[in-house]
Protein backbone atom coordinates (compact mmCIF):
# COMPACT_ATOMS: atom_id res chain seq x y z
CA UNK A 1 20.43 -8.32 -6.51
CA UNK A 2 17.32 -9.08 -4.44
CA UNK A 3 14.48 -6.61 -3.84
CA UNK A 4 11.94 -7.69 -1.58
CA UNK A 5 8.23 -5.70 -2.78
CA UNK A 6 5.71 -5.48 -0.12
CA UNK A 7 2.57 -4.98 -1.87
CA UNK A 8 -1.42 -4.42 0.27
CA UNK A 9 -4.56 -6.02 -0.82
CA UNK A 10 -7.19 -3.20 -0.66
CA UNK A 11 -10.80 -2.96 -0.73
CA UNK A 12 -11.96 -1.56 -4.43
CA UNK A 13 -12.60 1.47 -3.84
CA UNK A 14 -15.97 1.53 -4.83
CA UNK A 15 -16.88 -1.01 -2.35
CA UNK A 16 -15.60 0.71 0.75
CA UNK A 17 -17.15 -0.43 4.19
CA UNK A 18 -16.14 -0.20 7.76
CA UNK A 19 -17.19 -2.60 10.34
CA UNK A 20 -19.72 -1.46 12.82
CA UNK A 21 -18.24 -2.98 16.13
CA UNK A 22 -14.38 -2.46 15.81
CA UNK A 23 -14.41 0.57 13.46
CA UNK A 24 -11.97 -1.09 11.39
CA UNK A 25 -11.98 -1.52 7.50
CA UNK A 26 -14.27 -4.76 6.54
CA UNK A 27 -12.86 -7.13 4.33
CA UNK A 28 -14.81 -10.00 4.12
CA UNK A 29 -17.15 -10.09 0.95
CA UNK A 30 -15.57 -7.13 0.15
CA UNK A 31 -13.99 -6.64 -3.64
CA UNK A 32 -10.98 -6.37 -3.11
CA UNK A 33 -7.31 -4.89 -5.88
CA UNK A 34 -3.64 -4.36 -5.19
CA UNK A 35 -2.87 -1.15 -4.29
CA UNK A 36 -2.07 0.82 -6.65
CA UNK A 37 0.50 2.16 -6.45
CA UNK A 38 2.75 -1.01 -5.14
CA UNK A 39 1.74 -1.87 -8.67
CA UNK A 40 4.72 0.66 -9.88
CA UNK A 41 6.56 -1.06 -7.01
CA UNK A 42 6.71 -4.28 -8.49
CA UNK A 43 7.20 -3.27 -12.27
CA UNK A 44 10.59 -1.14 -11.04
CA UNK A 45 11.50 -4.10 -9.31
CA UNK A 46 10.91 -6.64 -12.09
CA UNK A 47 12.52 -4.16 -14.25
CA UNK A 48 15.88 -3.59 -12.07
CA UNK A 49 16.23 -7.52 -11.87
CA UNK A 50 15.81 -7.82 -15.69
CA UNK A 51 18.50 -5.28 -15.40
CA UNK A 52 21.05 -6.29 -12.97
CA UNK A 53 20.22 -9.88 -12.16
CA UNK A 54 18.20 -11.06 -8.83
CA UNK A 55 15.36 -12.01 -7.74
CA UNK A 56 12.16 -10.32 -6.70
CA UNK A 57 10.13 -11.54 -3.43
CA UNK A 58 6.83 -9.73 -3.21
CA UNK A 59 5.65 -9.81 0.43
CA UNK A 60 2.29 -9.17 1.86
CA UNK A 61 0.14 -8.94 5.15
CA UNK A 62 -3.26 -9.81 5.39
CA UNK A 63 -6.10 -12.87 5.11
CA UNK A 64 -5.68 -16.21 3.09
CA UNK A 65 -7.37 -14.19 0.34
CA UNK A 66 -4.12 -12.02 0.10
CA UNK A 67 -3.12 -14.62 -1.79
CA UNK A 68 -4.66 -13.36 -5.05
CA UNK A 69 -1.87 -10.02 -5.23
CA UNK A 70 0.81 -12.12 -4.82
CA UNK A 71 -0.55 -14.32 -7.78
CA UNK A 72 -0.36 -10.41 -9.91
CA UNK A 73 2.90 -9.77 -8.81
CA UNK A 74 4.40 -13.23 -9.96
CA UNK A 75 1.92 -12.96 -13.03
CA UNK A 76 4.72 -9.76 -13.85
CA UNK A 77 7.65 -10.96 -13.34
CA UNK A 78 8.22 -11.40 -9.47
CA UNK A 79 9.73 -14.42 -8.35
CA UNK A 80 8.51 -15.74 -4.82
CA UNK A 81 5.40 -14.69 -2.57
CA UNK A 82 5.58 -14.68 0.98
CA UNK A 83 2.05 -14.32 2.98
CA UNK A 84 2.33 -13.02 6.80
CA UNK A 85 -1.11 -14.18 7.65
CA UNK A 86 -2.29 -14.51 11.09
CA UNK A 87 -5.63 -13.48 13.01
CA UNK A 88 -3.66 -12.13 15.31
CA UNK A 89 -2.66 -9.54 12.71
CA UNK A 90 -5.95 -8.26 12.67
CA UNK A 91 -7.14 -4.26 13.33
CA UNK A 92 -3.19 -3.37 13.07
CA UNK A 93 -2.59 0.28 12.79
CA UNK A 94 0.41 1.02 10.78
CA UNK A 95 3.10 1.02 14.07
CA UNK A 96 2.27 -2.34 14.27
CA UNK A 97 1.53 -3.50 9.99
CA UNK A 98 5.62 -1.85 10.00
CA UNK A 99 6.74 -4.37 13.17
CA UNK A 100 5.15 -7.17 11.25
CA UNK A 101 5.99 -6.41 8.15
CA UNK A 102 10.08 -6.08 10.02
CA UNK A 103 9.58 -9.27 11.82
CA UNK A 104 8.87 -11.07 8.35
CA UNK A 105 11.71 -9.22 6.43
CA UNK A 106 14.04 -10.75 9.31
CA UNK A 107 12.70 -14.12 8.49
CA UNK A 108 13.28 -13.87 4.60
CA UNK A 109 16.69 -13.22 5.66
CA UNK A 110 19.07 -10.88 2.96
CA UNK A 111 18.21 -8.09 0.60
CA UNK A 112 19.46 -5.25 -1.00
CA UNK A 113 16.59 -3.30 -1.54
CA UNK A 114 13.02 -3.13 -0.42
CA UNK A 115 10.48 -1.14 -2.48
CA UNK A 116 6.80 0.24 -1.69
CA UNK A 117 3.98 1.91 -2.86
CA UNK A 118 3.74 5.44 -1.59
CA UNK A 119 0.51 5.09 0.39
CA UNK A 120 -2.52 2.39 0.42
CA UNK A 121 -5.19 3.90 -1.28
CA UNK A 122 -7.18 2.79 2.08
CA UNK A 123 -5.86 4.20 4.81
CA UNK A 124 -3.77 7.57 2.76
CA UNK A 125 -1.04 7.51 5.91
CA UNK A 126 1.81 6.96 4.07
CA UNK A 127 3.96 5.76 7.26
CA UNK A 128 4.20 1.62 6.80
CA UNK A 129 7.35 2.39 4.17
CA UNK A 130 9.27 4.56 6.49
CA UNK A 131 8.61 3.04 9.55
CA UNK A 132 9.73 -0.41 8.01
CA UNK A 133 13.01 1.19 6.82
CA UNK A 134 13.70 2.91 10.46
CA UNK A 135 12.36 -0.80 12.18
CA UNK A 136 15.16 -2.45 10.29
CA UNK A 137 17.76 0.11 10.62
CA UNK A 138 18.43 1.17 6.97
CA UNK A 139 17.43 4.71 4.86
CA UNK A 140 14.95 5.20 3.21
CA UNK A 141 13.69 7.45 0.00
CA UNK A 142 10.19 8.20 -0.21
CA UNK A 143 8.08 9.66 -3.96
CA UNK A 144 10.46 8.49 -6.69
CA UNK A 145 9.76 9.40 -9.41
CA UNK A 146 12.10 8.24 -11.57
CA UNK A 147 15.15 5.95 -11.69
CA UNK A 148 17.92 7.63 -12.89
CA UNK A 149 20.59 5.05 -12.94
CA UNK A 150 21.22 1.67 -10.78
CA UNK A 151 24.01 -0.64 -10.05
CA UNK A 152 24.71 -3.29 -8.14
CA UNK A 153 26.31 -0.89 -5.48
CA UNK A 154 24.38 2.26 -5.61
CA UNK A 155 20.81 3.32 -7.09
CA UNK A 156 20.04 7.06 -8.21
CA UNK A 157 16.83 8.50 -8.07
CA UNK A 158 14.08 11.89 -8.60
CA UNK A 159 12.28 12.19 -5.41
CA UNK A 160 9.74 14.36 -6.08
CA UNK A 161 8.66 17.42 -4.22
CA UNK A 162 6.25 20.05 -3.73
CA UNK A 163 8.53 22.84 -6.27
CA UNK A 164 9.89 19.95 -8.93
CA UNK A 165 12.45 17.17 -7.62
CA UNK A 166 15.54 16.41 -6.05
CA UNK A 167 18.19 14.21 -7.01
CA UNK A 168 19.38 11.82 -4.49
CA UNK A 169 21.86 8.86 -4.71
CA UNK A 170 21.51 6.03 -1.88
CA UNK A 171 23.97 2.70 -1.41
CA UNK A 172 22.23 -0.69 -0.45
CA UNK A 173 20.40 -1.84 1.87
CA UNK A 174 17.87 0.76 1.49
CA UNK A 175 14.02 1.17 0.74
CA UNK A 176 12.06 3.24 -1.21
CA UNK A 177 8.24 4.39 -1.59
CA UNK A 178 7.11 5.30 -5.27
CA UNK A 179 4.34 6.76 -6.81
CA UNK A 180 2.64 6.64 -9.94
CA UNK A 181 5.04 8.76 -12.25
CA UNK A 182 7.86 5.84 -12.00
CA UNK A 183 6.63 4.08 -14.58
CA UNK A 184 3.56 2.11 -16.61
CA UNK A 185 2.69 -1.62 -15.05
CA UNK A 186 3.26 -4.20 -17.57
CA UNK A 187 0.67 -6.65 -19.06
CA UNK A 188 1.17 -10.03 -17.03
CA UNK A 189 1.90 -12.52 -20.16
CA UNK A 190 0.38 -15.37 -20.62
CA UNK A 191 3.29 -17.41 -19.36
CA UNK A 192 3.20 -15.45 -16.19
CA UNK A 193 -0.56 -16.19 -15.71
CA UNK A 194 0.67 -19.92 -16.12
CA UNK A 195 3.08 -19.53 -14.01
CA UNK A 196 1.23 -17.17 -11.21
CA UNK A 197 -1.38 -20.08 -11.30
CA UNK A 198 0.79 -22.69 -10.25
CA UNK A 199 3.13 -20.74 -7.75
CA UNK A 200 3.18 -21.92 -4.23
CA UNK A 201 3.34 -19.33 -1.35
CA UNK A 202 5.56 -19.00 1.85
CA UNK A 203 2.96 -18.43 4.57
CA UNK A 204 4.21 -16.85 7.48
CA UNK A 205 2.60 -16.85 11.45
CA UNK A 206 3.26 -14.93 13.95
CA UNK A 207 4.92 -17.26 15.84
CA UNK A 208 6.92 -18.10 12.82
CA UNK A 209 8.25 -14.58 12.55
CA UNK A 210 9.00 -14.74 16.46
CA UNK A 211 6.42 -11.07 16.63
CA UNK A 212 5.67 -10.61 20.28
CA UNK A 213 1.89 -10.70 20.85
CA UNK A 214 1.46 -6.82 22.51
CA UNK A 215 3.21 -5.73 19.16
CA UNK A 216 0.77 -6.76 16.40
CA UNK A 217 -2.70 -6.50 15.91
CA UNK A 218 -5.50 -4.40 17.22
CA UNK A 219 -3.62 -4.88 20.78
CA UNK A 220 -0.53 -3.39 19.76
CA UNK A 221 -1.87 -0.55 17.65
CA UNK A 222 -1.33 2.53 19.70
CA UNK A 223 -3.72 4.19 17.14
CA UNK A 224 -7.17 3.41 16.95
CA UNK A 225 -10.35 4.46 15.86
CA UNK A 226 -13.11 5.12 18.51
CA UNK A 227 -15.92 6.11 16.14
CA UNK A 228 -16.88 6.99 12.88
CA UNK A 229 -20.04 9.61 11.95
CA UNK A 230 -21.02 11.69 9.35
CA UNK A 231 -19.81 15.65 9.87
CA UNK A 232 -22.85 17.57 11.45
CA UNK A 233 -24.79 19.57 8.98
CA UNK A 234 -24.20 23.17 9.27
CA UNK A 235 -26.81 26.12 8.11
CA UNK A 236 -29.94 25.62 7.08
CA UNK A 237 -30.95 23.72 3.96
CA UNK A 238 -33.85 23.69 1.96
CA UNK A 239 -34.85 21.73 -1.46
CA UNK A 240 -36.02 23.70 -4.19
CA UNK A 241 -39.38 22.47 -5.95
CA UNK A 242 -41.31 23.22 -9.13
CA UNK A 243 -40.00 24.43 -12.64
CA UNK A 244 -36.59 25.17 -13.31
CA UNK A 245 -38.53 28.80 -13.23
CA UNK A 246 -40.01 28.44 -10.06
CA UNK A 247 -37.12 27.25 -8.53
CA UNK A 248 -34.73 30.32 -10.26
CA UNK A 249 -38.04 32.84 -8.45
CA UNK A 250 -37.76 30.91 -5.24
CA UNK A 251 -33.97 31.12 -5.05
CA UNK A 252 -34.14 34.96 -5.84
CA UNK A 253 -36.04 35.51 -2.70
CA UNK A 254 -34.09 33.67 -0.62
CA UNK A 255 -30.99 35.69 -1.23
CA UNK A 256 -32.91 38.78 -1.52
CA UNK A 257 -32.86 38.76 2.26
CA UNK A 258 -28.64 38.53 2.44
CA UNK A 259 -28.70 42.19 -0.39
């Protein structure tokens, strides 16, 4: 079975910043995790290899630094690491992270399943797994919760929902987002550090994915932020001085004047 994972480097975050001139997140300098949730993403797909056989390629978009989640995935079990790493990447919104992200699963050629966080904790959209699946053609499954039963043929699944969860059964090629519930991460051993540390990386252009230069980037991103600003205050404010007394008589008169 192979399962391709496609896993985000995000900014920590408690170290959240955007950048001033192109209103995009800034990642340089910046602290930076795997998402997540593709964290569940690659423990259900080390765990479905360990079940049925495989392999498991984690993929990723993003800077040289990228690098370092790919290291964590192989650390628990995944296989190869493939890096799609190009300036020209840059300021993508997700139409044009899922074209990339399409253009590279073309180039790794064969799978049976893709998996996927439900959401980067950065951007909260939620759209790069579906519009991946609908890029390349296949369906797609999004909050499992669970993993009822695979085989090599068929997977079976709780997709969770607002009022408690639906069962749903889906053949391969297919791709699924997951959240949290699925299951716990594992521990990377200390084999898989060893082995993490001396993995070598696929990296992957945009030329070398044959991605057509309107379609990624900040230039193909039909979404885009114009500015950023803190919401307008509204009402009056006032700060409160003194004694915790004082303050309790001063905020007495204040909404005197609304009895």
């Amino acid at each position: 079975m192979k399962i391709i994972v496609c896993v985000k480097q995000v900014p920590d975050a408690k170290d959240v910043r955007l950048d001033p001139e192109t209103n995009t997140l800034a990642r340089e300098g910046v602290q930076s995790i795997m998402n997540p949730y593709d964290q569940h993403a690659v423990e259900e797909a080390v765990s479905l290899k360990e079940q049925l056989g495989g392999e498991v390629t984690v993929l990723t978009m993003g800077p040289p630094q990228a690098e370092e989640v790919l290291k964590q995935a192989i650390s628990c079990g995944a296989d190869h690491g493939v890096l799609v790493s190009d300036r020209a990447f840059a300021g993508a919104d997700t139409w044009a992270t899922s074209y990339t992200l399409a253009k590279a699963v073309e180039k790794i050629g064969t799978f049976d399943l893709i998996l996927c966080g439900k959401q980067a904790i950065d951007g909260d959209t939620a759209q790069v797994g579906p519009g991946l699946a609908v890029r390349l053609g296949i369906p797609f499954i999004t909050c499992i919760q669970k993993v009822r039963e695979a085989s090599e043929t068929e997977i079976v699944m709780e997709r969770m929902m607002d009022d408690g969860y639906d069962v749903v059964a889906v053949s391969y090629p297919a791709l699924l987002t997951v959240v949290k519930d699925l299951n716990v991460p594992r521990v990377p051993s200390l084999k898989g550090k060893m082995k993490a540390k001396k993995a070598e990386f696929t990296v992957l252009s945009a030329a070398d994915i044959g991605a057509e230069t309107a379609c990624i980037g900040l230039a193909g991103s039909p979404t885009q932020v114009v500015d950023v600003f803190p919401p307008k205050p509204r009402g009056e404010r006032s700060i409160l001085t003194g004694t915790l007394e004082e303050q309790i008589e001063q905020l007495a008169e204040k909404l005197a004047v609304y009895l």
